[in-house]
Each structure stands twice: as structure tokens, then as C-alpha cells.
Protein backbone atom coordinates (compact mmCIF):
# COMPACT_ATOMS: atom_id res chain seq x y z
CA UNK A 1 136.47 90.46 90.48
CA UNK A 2 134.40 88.75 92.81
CA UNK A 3 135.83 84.77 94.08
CA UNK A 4 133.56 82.49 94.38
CA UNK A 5 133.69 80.00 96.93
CA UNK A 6 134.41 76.16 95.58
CA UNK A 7 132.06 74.45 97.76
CA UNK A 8 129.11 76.80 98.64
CA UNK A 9 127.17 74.36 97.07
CA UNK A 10 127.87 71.62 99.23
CA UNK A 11 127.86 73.44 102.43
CA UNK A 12 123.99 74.87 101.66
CA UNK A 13 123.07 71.28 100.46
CA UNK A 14 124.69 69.65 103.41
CA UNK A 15 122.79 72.19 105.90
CA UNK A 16 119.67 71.88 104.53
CA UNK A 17 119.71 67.77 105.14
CA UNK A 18 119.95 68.25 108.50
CA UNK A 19 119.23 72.15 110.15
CA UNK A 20 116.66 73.51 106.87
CA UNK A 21 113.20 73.55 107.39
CA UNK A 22 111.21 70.70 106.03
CA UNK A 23 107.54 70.26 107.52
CA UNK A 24 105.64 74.02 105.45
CA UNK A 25 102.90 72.65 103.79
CA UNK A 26 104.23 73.48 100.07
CA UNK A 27 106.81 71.17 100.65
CA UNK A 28 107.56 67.52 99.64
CA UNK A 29 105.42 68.07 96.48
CA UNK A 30 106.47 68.90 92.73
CA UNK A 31 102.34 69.93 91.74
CA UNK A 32 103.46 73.12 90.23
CA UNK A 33 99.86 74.91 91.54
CA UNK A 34 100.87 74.08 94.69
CA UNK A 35 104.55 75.50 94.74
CA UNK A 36 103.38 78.58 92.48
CA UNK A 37 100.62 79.06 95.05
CA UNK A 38 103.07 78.91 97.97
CA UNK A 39 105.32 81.34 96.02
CA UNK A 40 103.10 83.95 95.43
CA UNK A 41 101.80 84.23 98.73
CA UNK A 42 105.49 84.50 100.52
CA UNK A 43 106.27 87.54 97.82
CA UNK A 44 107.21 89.66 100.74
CA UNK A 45 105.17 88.02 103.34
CA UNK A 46 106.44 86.23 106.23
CA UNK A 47 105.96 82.35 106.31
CA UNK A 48 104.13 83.04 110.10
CA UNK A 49 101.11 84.68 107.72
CA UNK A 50 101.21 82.42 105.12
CA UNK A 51 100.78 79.25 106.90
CA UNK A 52 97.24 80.88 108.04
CA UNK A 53 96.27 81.26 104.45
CA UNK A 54 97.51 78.41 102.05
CA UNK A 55 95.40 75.82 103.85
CA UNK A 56 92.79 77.15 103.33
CA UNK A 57 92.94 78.74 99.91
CA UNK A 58 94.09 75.01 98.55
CA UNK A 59 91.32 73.15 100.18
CA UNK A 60 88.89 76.01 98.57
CA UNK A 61 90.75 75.77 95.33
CA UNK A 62 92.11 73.00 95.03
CA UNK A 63 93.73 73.29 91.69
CA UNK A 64 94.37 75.49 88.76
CA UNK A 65 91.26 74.51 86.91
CA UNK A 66 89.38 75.44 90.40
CA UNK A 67 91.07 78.52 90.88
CA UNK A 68 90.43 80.09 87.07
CA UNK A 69 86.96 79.30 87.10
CA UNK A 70 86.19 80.87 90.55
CA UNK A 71 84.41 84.54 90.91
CA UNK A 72 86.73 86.85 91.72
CA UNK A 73 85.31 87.93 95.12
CA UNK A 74 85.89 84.45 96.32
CA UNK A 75 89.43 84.74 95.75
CA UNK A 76 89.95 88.47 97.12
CA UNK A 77 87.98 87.03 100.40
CA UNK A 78 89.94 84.12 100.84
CA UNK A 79 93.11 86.68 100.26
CA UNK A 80 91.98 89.46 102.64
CA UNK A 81 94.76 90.19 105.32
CA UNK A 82 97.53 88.97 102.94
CA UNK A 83 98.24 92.57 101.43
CA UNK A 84 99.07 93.80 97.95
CA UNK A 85 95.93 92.50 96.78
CA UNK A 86 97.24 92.79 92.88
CA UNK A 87 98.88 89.78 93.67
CA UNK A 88 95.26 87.92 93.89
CA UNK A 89 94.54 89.28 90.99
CA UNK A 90 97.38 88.36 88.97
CA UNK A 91 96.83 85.09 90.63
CA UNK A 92 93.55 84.33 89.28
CA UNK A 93 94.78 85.68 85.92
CA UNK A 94 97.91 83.75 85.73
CA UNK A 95 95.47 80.42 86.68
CA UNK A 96 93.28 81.63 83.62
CA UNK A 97 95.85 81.70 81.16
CA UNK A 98 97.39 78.03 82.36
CA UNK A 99 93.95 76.57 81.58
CA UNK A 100 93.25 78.21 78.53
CA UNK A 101 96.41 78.38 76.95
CA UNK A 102 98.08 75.34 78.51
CA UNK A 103 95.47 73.10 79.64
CA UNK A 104 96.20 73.25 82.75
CA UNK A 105 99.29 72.40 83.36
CA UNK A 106 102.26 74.85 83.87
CA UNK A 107 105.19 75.23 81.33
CA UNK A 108 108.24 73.41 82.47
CA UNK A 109 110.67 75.86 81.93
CA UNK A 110 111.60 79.32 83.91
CA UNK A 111 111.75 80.98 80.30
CA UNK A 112 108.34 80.31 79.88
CA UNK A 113 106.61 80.16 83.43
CA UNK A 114 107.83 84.17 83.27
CA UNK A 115 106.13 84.99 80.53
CA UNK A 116 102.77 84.31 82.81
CA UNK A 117 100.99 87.09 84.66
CA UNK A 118 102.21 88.60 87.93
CA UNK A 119 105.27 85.84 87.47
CA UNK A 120 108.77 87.19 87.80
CA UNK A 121 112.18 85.65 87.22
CA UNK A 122 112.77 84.46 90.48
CA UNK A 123 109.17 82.90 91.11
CA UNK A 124 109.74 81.44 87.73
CA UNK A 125 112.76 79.89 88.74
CA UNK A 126 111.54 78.81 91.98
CA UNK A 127 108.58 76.84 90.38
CA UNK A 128 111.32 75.12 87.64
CA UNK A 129 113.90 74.01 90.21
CA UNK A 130 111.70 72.20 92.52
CA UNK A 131 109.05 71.23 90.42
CA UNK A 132 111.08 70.24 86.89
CA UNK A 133 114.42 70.28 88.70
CA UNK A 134 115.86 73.02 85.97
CA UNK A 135 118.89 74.92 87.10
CA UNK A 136 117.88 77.58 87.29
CA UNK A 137 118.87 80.72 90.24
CA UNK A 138 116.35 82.69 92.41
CA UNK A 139 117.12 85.27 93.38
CA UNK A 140 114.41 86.60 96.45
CA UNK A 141 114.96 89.17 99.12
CA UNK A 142 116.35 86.29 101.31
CA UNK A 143 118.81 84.41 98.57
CA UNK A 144 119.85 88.07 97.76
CA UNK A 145 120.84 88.81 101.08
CA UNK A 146 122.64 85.09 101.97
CA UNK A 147 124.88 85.64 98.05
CA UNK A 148 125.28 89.59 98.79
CA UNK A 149 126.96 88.79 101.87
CA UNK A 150 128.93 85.70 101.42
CA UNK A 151 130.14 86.99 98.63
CA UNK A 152 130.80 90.62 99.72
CA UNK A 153 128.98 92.21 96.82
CA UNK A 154 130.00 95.55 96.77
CA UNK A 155 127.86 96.49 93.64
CA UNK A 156 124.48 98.82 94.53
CA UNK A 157 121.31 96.39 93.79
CA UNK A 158 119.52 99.50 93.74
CA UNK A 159 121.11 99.74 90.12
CA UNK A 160 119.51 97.48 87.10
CA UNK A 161 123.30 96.91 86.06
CA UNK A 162 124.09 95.94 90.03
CA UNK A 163 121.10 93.75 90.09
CA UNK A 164 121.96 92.20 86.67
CA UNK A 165 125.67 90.77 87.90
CA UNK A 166 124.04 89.30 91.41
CA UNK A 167 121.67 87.24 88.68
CA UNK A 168 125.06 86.22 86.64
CA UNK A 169 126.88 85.27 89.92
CA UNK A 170 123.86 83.27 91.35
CA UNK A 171 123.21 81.19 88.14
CA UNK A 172 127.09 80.69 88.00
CA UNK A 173 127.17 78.85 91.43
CA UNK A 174 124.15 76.80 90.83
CA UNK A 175 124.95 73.02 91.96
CA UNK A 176 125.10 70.42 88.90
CA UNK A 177 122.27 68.13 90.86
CA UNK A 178 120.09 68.46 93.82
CA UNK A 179 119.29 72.51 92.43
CA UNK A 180 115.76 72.09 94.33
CA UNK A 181 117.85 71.16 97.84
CA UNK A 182 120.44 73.95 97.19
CA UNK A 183 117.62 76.78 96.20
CA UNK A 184 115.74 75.71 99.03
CA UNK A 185 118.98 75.64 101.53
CA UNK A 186 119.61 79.53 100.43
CA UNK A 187 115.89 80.67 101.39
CA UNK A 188 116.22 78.84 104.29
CA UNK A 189 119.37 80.50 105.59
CA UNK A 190 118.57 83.61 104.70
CA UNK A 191 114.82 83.26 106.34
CA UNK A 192 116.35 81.28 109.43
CA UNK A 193 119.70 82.17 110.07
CA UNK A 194 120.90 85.49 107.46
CA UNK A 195 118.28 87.53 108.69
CA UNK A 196 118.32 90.98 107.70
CA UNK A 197 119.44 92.54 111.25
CA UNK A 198 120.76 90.33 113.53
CA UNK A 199 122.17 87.54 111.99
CA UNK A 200 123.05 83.90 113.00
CA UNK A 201 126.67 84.09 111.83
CA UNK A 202 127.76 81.66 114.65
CA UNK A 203 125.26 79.14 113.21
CA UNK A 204 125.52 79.37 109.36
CA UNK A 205 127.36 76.85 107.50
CA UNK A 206 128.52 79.45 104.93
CA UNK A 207 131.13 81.71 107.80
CA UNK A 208 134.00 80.44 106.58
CA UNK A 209 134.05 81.41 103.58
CA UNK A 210 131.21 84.41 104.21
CA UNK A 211 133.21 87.90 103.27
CA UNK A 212 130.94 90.38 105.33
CA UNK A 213 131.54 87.72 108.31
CA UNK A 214 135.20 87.62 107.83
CA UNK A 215 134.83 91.72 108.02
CA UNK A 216 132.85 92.05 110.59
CA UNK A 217 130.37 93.79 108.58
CA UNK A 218 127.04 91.70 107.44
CA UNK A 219 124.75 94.75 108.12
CA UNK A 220 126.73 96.34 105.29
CA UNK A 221 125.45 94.05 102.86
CA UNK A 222 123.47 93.93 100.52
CA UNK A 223 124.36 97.65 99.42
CA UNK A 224 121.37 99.47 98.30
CA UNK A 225 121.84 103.25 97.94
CA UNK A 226 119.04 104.64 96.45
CA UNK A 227 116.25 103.87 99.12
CA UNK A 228 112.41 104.62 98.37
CA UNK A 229 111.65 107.81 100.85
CA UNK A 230 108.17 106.64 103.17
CA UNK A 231 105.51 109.24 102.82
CA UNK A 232 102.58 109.52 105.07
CA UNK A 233 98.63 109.49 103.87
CA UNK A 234 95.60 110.53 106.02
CA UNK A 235 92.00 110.12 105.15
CA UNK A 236 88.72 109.69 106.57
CA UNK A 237 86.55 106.64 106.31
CA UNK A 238 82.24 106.42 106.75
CA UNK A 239 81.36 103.63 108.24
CA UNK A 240 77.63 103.51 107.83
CA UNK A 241 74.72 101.24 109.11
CA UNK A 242 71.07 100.75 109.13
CA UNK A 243 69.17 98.14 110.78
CA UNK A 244 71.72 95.51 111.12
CA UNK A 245 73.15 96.19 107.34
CA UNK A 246 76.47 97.77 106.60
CA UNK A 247 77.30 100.04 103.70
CA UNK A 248 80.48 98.87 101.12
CA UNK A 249 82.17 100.37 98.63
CA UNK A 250 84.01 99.19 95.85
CA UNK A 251 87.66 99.90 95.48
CA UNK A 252 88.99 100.93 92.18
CA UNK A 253 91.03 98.29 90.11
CA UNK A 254 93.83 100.41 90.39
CA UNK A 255 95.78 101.39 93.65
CA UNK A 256 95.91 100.93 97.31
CA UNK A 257 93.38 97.69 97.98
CA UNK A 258 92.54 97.31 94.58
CA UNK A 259 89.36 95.50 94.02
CA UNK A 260 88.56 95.47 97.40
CA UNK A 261 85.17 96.08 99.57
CA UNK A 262 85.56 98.85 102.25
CA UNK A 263 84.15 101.65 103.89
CA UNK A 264 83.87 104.71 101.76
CA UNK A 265 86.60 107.01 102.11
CA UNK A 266 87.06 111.11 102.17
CA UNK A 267 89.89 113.25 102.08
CA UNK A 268 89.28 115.05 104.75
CA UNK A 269 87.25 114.66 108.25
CA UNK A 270 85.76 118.31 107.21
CA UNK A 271 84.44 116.70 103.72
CA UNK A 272 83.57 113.34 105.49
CA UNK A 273 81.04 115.87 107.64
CA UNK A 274 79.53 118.22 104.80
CA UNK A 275 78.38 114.91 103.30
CA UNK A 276 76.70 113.15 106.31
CA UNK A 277 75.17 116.74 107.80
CA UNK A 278 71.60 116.78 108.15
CA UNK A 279 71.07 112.80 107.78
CA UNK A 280 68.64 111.21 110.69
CA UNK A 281 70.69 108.76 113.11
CA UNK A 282 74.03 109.66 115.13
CA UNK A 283 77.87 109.20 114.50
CA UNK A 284 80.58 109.32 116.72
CA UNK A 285 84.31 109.36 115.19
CA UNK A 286 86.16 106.06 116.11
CA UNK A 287 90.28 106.85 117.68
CA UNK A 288 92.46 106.90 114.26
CA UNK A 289 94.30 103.58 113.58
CA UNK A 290 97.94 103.63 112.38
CA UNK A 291 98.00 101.85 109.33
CA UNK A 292 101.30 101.04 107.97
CA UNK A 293 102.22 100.04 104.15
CA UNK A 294 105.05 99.20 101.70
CA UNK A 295 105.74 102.83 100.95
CA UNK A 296 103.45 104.83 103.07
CA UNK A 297 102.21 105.45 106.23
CA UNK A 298 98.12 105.78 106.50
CA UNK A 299 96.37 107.43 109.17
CA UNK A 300 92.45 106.08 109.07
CA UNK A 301 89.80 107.72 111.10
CA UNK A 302 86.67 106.07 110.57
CA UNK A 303 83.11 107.90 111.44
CA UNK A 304 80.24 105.21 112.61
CA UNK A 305 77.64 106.47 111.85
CA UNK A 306 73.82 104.68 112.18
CA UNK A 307 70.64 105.31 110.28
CA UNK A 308 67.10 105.02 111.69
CA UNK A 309 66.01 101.03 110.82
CA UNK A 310 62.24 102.77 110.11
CA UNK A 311 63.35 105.84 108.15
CA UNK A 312 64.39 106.54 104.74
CA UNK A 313 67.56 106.13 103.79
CA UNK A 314 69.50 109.72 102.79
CA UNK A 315 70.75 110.21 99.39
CA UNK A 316 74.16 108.03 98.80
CA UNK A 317 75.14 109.20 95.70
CA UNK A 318 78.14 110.53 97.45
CA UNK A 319 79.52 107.19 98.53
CA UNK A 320 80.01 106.25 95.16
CA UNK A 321 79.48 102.79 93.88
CA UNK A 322 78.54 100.41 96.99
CA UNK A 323 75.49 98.75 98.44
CA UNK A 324 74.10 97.01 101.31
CA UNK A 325 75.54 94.17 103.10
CA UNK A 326 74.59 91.73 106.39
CA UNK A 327 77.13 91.17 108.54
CA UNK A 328 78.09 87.94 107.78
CA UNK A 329 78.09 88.55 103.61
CA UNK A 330 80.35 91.37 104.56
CA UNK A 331 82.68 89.47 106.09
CA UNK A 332 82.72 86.66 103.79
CA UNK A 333 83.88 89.76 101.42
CA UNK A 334 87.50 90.50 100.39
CA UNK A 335 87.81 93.12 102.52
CA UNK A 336 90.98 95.24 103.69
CA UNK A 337 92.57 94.02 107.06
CA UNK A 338 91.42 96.98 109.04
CA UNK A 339 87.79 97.39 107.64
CA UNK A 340 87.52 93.09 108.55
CA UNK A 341 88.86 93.65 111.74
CA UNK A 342 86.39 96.58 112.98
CA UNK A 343 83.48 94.88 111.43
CA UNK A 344 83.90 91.59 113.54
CA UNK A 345 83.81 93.88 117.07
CA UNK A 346 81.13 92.61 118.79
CA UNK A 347 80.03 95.41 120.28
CA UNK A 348 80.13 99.25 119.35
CA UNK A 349 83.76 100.48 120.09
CA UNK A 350 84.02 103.47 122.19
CA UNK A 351 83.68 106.50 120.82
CA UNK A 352 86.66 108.77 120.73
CA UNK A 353 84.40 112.30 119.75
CA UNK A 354 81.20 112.90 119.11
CA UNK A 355 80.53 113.68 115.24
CA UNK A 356 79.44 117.51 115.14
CA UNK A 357 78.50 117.97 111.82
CA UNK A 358 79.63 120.97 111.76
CA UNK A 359 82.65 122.53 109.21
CA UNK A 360 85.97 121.88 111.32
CA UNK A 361 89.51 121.02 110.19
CA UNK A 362 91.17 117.70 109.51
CA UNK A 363 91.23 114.83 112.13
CA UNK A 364 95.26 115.17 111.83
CA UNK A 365 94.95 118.74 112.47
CA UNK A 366 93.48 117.41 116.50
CA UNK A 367 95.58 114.54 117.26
């Protein structure tokens, strides 16, 4: 049976008066947007990134009304960089169904703010406790952390049932008043002071009565067995131009950059080739760029490749659904953070091989 300590309460509450952070922009405010907004966006994403982006997605859309009404691609632009793009989408969704089916203002209660799109329990609870001051427990990767360890949860929160008595423990130790200072002390701590490998302990208010401190043993917590295995993608991407325009592509709704505007992509550097042989212009292939996600590694080797201004295009068919853009429409495109960043070089980069258009093996196969 796990003890919990008396006055954890207290001690977060106390710390957060005087060590917690209190100037992010999402703060001092119960507008529900705003906190839902600023929730979203930290869904594992450090605050560093986020303060970059919530200024300026709040003075674009300014509310929920503003936000719902908006075309999509404004939204995925203003996201670009931020990662796991079904998040923006969900966003826009979630804003949708607040206007239409709430006029515009959010439900007051966790309960029902989770029944929203792309909101979970712990968002959900997040929003209630500062915004309607509900008690109710969140539960992110940081609170989970500061609880697993203070408390020396032994229990695997790979496991639903593991997961499920963490939720029962947290709501349990919920504070009577001041819920919004006490959730807000935890995500502190564990952003600030818990951090996942090389902890404060020296400086958190909670060591006294912290079991993995009094064992010497916070990297041991929280216990997660099962861990997802990283896997490792390659691909090949076209980037094509003619006279000062830049071929996009679609993404599909589904997947990796869902939704997104990018360079067309191949399986292969071999099938990248069979499909630009014989065009007019010259390529060169671009040095591959390391491009690491949640669950995979992705090498990208991208092919520049430029058409004749005064000739006819080739057939496209191949590159899917796409079109033409300037430079400056594509950038002011949701676009994925490697594609934005090699579109605003300046200048061509140097080339790493000369295309030969010829049948040859992978790009993976020569590194």
C-alpha cells in the first residue's frame, strides 16, 4: 500500500509562491482558449518552443470564434515547426465544435471538456483547475514523474491497470483549495527541478518525504517496462523548381506530417531517378539530413533539381497531387520543419553528388 505524504500539498503550494515559474504568457488568465491553447501546444513540447509560437498564433487567432472559422492552411502555417501536426488539426476541430455546439465558450467541467476532440484527461483537467478551479488531477509526463517518484510507485505505467492507480493516487492528494496553485506547483517541479535525468533533489521542496530520494534511486522511477522499440525510415525527396517557382505536394491526412505541404517524396534514390530521367534542367543530390521523430528515425535526401524557365514543363503526374508555388506563398505554407528550413537558404546549398540519372542503389546504400 502506497503512504501518502500529509502535507505534499502544502509543500508544492508553498514552493510555487515563491521558486515556481510565473511570467509564460498563458499565465495569470482563466480565458479557457487561452489555457487550452497553451496546453495543447506543450503536449510533449518543451516550453523553450512554445514561447516562439503562442504569441503569435493568439494575436492571429485571437479567440475560439477566430480560430474555427479560419482555413485550415492558416493554422498548419502558423503550426509548422511545432510537430505532430494532428494536434493542429484536432485543434481547429475541437475550436469548431466549442462554437457550434457551445457557443463559444468551453464546458466547465473536466468530464465534459474530454469529451472534445484531440482533448485528453489530463488537458481536460488542466483547463478545469485553473480556469473553473475544479479539483480535478493531471496527470502529464512531468506531474507523472514528480508523484511516481515521491511516492515510490513501483507499479509499471506502461500497464492500463498501472496507469489507472497513479490517476486514483493523484486525485486522492488533490488540495481542498488553491487546486490551480498546487497543479501548477507539480508541472513546475517536474519541468524545473524533477527533470527526467538529472534531477534537482537538493532543491525540491518534496525530499523529505520523496521515496526514490530517500533511496537513492530517482532514475528508477517512474517504472515503465514495456518501451516502444525506435525504428529507422529512409526516403528520397524531389525538390523541384522552375523559374523562381517551387513544386509542393500535399501530404495525406493520415500519417507522418499529415496535411502538410512538402517536397514530393520516393522510396528510393533509384525510383526518385527513373522518374526525373530524361527531363531538361540539372539536379544535384543535397547531403542527407538526420531527421529524428517520436518513434522513428528518418533519413531525408533531397534531389534539387531545376527546370528550364523557357521550356515546357515535363509530365508531373508522378508527383502526385501538388502545384506551383513562389517563394514567399511557400513559405507562408504549413510546411514540415526541414522542407521550411531548406527553402529559406538563400543561396543554392552545395551539392553533395551530382544526380546521374542513371539506375543505381539507395542513397543509404552510399553513405
Amino acid at each position: 500500500m502506497t503512504t501518502l505524504p500529509p502535507d505534499l500539498a502544502q509543500r508544492v503550494v508553498r514552493w510555487q509562491g515563491h521558486s515556481g515559474r510565473h511570467d509564460l504568457p498563458w499565465q495569470g488568465t482563466r480565458d479557457a482558449y487561452r489555457v487550452w491553447l497553451s496546453e495543447v501546444m506543450l503536449q510533449q513540447t518543451q516550453v523553450a518552443t512554445v514561447l516562439a509560437y503562442y504569441p503569435r498564433f493568439v494575436a492571429r487567432f485571437a479567440d475560439v470564434r477566430a480560430l474555427a472559422a479560419a482555413p485550415f492552411d492558416d493554422v498548419l502555417a502558423l503550426w509548422s515547426g511545432l510537430g505532430y501536426y494532428s494536434r493542429a488539426r484536432n485543434l481547429q476541430r475541437c475550436a469548431q465544435v466549442v462554437v457550434a455546439e457551445h457557443g463559444g465558450e468551453f464546458p466547465r467541467s473536466a468530464q465534459a471538456l474530454a469529451r472534445l476532440p484531440g482533448i485528453g484527461r489530463s488537458t481536460a483537467a488542466a483547463i478545469a483547475a485553473f480556469c473553473f478551479g475544479e479539483r480535478a488531477a493531471v496527470l502529464d509526463g512531468n506531474v507523472r514523474r514528480v508523484l511516481a517518484r515521491v511516492l515510490g510507485f513501483e507499479r509499471d505505467l506502461a500497464r492500463a491497470d498501472g496507469e489507472r492507480a497513479l490517476w486514483q493516487l493523484a486525485q486522492t492528494l488533490l488540495p481542498a483549495r488553491e487546486v490551480d496553485v498546487y497543479t501548477q506547483g507539480l508541472m513546475d517541479l517536474g519541468a524545473t527541478v524533477c527533470l527526467a535525468r538529472a534531477p534537482h533533489c537538493a532543491a525540491c521542496p518534496l525530499a523529505e518525504v520523496c521515496v526514490a530520494y530517500r533511496k537513492g534511486r530517482p532514475l528508477a522511477y517512474p517504472v515503465k517496462l514495456r518501451r516502444s522499440a525506435r525504428s529507422r525510415r529512409s526516403h528520397a525527396l524531389l525538390w523541384l523548381t522552375r523559374g523562381g517557382r517551387c513544386w509542393l505536394a500535399r501530404r495525406p491526412e493520415q500519417g507522418v506530417w499529415a496535411g502538410l505541404w512538402s517536397l514530393p517524396e520516393f522510396a528510393t534514390a533509384a525510383a526518385l531517378e527513373d522518374v526525373v530521367r530524361g527531363w531538361p534542367g540539372n539536379g544535384h543530390w543535397l547531403e542527407p539530413l538526420e531527421h529524428a521523430l517520436t518513434h522513428f528515425d528518418w533519413t531525408l535526401q533531397p534531389l534539387r533539381w531545376q527546370l528550364p524557365a523557357r521550356s515546357p514543363p515535363p509530365d508531373l503526374r508522378a508527383l502526385g497531387t501538388g502545384r506551383w508555388f513562389t517563394h514567399d506563398a511557400a513559405l507562408s505554407l504549413g510546411l514540415p520543419a526541414p522542407v521550411r528550413r531548406w527553402l529559406q537558404t538563400s543561396s543554392l546549398p552545395t551539392p553533395a553528388r551530382r544526380a546521374t540519372v542513371q539506375p543505381t542503389t539507395t542513397f543509404l546504400s552510399r553513405r
